[in-house]
N, C-alpha and C. Protein backbone atom coordinates (compact mmCIF):
# COMPACT_ATOMS: atom_id res chain seq x y z
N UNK A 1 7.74 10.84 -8.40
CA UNK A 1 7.48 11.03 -6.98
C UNK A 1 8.53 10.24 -6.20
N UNK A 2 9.07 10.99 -5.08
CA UNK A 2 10.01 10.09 -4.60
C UNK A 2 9.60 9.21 -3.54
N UNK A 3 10.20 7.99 -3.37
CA UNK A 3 10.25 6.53 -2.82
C UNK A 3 9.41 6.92 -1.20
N UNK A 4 9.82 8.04 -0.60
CA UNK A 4 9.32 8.51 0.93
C UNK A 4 8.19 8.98 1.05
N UNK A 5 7.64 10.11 -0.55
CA UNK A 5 6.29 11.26 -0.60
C UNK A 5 5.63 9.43 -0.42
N UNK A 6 5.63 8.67 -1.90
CA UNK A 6 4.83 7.29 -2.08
C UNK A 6 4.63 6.64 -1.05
N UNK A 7 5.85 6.31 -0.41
CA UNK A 7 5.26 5.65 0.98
C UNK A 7 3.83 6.37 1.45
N UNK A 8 4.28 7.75 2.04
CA UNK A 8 3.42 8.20 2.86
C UNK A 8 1.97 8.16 1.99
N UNK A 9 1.84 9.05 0.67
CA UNK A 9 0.48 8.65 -0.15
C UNK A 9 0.52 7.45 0.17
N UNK A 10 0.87 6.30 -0.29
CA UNK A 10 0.00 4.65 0.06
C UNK A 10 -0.29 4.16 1.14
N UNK A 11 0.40 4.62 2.16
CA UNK A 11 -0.12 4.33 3.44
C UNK A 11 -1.18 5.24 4.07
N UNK A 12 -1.62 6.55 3.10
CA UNK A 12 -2.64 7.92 3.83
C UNK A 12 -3.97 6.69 3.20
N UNK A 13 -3.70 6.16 1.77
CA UNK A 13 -4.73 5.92 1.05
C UNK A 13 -4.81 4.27 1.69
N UNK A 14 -3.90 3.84 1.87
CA UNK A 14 -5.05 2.68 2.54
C UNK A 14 -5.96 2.71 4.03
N UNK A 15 -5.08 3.85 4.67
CA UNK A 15 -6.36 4.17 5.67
C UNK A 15 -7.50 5.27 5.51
N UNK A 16 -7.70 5.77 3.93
CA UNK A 16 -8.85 6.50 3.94
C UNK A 16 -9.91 4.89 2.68
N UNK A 17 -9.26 3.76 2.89
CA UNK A 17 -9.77 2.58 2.30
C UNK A 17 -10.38 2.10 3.25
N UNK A 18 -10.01 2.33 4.63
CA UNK A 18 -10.08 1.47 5.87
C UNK A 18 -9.75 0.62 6.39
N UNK A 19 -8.49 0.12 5.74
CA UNK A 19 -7.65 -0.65 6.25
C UNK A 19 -6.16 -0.18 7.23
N UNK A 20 -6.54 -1.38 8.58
CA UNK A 20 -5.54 -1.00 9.49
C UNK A 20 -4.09 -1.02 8.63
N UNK A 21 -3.41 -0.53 9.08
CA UNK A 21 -1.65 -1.11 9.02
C UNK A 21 -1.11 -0.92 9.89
N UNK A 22 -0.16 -2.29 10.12
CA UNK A 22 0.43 -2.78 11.24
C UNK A 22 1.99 -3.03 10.71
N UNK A 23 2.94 -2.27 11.06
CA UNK A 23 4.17 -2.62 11.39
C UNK A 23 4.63 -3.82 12.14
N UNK A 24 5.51 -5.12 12.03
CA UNK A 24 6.09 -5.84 12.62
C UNK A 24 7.27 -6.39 12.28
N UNK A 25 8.30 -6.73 13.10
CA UNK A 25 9.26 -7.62 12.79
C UNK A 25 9.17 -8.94 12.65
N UNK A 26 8.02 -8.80 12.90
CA UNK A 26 8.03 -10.67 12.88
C UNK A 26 6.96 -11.10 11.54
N UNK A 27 5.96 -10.63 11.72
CA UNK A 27 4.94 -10.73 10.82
C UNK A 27 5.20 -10.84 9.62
N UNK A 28 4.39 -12.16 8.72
CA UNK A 28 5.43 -11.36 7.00
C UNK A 28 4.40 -10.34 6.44
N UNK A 29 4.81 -9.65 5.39
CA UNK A 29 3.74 -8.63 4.86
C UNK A 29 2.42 -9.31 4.25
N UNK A 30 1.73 -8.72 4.39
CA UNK A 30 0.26 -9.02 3.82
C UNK A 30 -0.43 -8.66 3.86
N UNK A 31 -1.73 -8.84 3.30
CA UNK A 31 -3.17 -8.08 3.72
C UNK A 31 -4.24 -9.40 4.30
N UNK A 32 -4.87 -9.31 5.06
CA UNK A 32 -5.78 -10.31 6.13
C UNK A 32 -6.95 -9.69 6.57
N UNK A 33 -7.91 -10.13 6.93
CA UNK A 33 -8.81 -10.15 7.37
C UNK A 33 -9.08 -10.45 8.95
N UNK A 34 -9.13 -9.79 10.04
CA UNK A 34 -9.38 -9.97 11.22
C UNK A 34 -9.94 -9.70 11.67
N UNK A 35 -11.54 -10.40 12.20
CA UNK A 35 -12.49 -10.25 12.81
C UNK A 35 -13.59 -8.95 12.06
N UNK A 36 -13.37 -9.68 10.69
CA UNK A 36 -13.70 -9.00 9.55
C UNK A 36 -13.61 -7.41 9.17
N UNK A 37 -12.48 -7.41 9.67
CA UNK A 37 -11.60 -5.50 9.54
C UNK A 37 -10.36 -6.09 8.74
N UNK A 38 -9.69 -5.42 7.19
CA UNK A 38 -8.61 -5.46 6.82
C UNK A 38 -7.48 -4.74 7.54
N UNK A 39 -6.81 -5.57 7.24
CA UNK A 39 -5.35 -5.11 8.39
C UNK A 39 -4.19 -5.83 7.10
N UNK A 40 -3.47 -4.67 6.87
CA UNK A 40 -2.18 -4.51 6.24
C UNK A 40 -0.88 -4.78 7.15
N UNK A 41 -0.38 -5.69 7.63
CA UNK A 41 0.96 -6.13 7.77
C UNK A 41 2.38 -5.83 7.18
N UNK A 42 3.10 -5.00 7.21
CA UNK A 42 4.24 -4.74 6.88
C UNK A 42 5.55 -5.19 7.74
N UNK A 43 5.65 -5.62 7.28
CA UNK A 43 7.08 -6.17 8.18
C UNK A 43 8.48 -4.80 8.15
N UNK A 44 9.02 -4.42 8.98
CA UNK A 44 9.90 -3.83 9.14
C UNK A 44 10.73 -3.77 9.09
N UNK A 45 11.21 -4.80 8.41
CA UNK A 45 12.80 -5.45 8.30
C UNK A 45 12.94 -4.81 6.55
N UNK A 46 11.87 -4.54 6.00
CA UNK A 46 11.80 -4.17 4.19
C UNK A 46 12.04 -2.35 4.21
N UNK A 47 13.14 -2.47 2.95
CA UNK A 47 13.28 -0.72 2.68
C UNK A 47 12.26 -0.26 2.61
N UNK A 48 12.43 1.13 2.27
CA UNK A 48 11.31 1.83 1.91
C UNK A 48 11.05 1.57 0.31
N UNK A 49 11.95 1.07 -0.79
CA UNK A 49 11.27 0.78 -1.89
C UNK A 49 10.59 -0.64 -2.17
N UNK A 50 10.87 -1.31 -1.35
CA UNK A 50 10.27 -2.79 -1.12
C UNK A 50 8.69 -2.49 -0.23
N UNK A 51 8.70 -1.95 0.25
CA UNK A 51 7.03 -1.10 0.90
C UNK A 51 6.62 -0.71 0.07
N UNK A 52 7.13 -0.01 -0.57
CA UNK A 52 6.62 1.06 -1.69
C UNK A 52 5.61 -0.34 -3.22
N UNK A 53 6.66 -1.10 -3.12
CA UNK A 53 6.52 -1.82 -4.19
C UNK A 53 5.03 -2.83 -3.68
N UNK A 54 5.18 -3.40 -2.51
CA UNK A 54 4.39 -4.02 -1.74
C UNK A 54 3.36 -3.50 -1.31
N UNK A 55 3.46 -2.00 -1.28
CA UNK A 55 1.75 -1.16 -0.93
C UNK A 55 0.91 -0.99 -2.28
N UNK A 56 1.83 -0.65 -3.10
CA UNK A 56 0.78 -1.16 -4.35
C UNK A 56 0.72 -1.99 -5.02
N UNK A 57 1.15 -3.40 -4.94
CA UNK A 57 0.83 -4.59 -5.08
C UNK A 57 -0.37 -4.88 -4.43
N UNK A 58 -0.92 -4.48 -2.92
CA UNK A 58 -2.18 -5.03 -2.46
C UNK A 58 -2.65 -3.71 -2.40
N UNK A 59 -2.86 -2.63 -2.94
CA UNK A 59 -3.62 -1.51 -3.35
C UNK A 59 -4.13 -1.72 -4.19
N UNK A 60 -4.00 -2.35 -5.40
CA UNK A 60 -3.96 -2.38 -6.71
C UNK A 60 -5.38 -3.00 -6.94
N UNK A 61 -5.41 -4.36 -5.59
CA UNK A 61 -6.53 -4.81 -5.73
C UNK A 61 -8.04 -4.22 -5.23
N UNK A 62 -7.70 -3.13 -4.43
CA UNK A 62 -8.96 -2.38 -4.04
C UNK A 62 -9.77 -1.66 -5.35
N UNK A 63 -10.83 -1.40 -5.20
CA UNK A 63 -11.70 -0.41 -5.80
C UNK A 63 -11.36 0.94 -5.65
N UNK A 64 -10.65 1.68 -6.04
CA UNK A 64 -10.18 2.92 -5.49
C UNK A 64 -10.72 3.98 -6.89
N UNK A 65 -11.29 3.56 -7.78
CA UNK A 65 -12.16 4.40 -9.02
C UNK A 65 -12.90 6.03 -8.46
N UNK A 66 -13.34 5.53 -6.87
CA UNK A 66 -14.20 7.09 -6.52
C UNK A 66 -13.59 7.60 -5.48
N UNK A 67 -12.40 7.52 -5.75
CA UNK A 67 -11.35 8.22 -4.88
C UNK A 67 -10.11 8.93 -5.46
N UNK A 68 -9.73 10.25 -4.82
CA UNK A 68 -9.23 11.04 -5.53
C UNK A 68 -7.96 10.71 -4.95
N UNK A 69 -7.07 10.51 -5.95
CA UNK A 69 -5.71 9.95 -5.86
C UNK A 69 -4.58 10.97 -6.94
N UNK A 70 -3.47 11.38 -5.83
CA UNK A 70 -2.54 12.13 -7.03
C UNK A 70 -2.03 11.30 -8.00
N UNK A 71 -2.03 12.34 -8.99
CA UNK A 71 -2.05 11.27 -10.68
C UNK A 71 -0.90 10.43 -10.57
N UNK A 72 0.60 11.47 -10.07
CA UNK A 72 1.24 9.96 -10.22
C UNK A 72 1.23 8.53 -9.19
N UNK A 73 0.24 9.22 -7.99
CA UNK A 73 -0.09 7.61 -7.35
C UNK A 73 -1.02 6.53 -8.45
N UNK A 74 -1.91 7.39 -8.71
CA UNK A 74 -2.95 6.41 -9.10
C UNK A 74 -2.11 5.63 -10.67
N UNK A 75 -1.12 6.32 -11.37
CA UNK A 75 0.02 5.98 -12.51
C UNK A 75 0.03 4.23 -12.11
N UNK A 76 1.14 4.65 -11.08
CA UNK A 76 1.88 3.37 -10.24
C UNK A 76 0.81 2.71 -10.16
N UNK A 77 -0.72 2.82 -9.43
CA UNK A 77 -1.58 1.94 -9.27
C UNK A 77 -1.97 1.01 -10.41
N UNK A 78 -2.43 2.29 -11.27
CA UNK A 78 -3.00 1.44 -12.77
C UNK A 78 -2.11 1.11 -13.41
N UNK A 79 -1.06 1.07 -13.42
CA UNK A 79 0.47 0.33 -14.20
C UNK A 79 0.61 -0.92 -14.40
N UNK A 80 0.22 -1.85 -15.82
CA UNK A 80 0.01 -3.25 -15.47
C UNK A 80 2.19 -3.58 -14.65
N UNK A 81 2.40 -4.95 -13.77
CA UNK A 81 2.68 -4.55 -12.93
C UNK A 81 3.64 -3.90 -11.96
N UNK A 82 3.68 -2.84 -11.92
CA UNK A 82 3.93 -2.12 -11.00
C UNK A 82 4.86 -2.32 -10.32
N UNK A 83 6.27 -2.91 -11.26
CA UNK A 83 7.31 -2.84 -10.07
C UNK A 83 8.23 -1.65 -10.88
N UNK A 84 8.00 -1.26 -11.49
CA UNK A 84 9.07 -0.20 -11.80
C UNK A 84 8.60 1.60 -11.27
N UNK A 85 8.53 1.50 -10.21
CA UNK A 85 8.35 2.50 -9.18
C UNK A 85 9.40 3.41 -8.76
């Protein structure tokens, strides 16, 4: 799957998780808790394979078992870890 389809799958699937994502330049990447709603931080200054690598790094940790995920997303997900994307 290429580096752009992945983006877009990991970013469709963390908001059918329910977590916000927030683009910033300033912000570093992360996942947080605010006012007890998850909110995904991406900083904008990172390629698209450094996102890529970084959305399923904190994907990885969700429960995503009863959710239908294309096989080669959910690959990358369950991949012990997951930087060779």
């Amino acid at each position: 799957m290429k580096s752009t389809r992945m983006k877009k799958e990991l970013l469709a699937l963390a908001e059918r998780l329910g977590i916000e994502v927030r683009f910033s330049p300033i912000a570093p990447s992360g996942l947080c808790s605010i006012k007890g709603e998850q909110v995904l931080y991406i900083n904008t200054t990172l390629d698209s394979s450094a996102v890529v690598e970084f959305l399923i790094h904190e994907l990885r940790k969700m429960n995503i078992d009863d959710i239908y995920i294309l096989p080669g997303l959910r690959a990358a997900l369950e991949k012990d870890g997951g930087d060779d994307v």
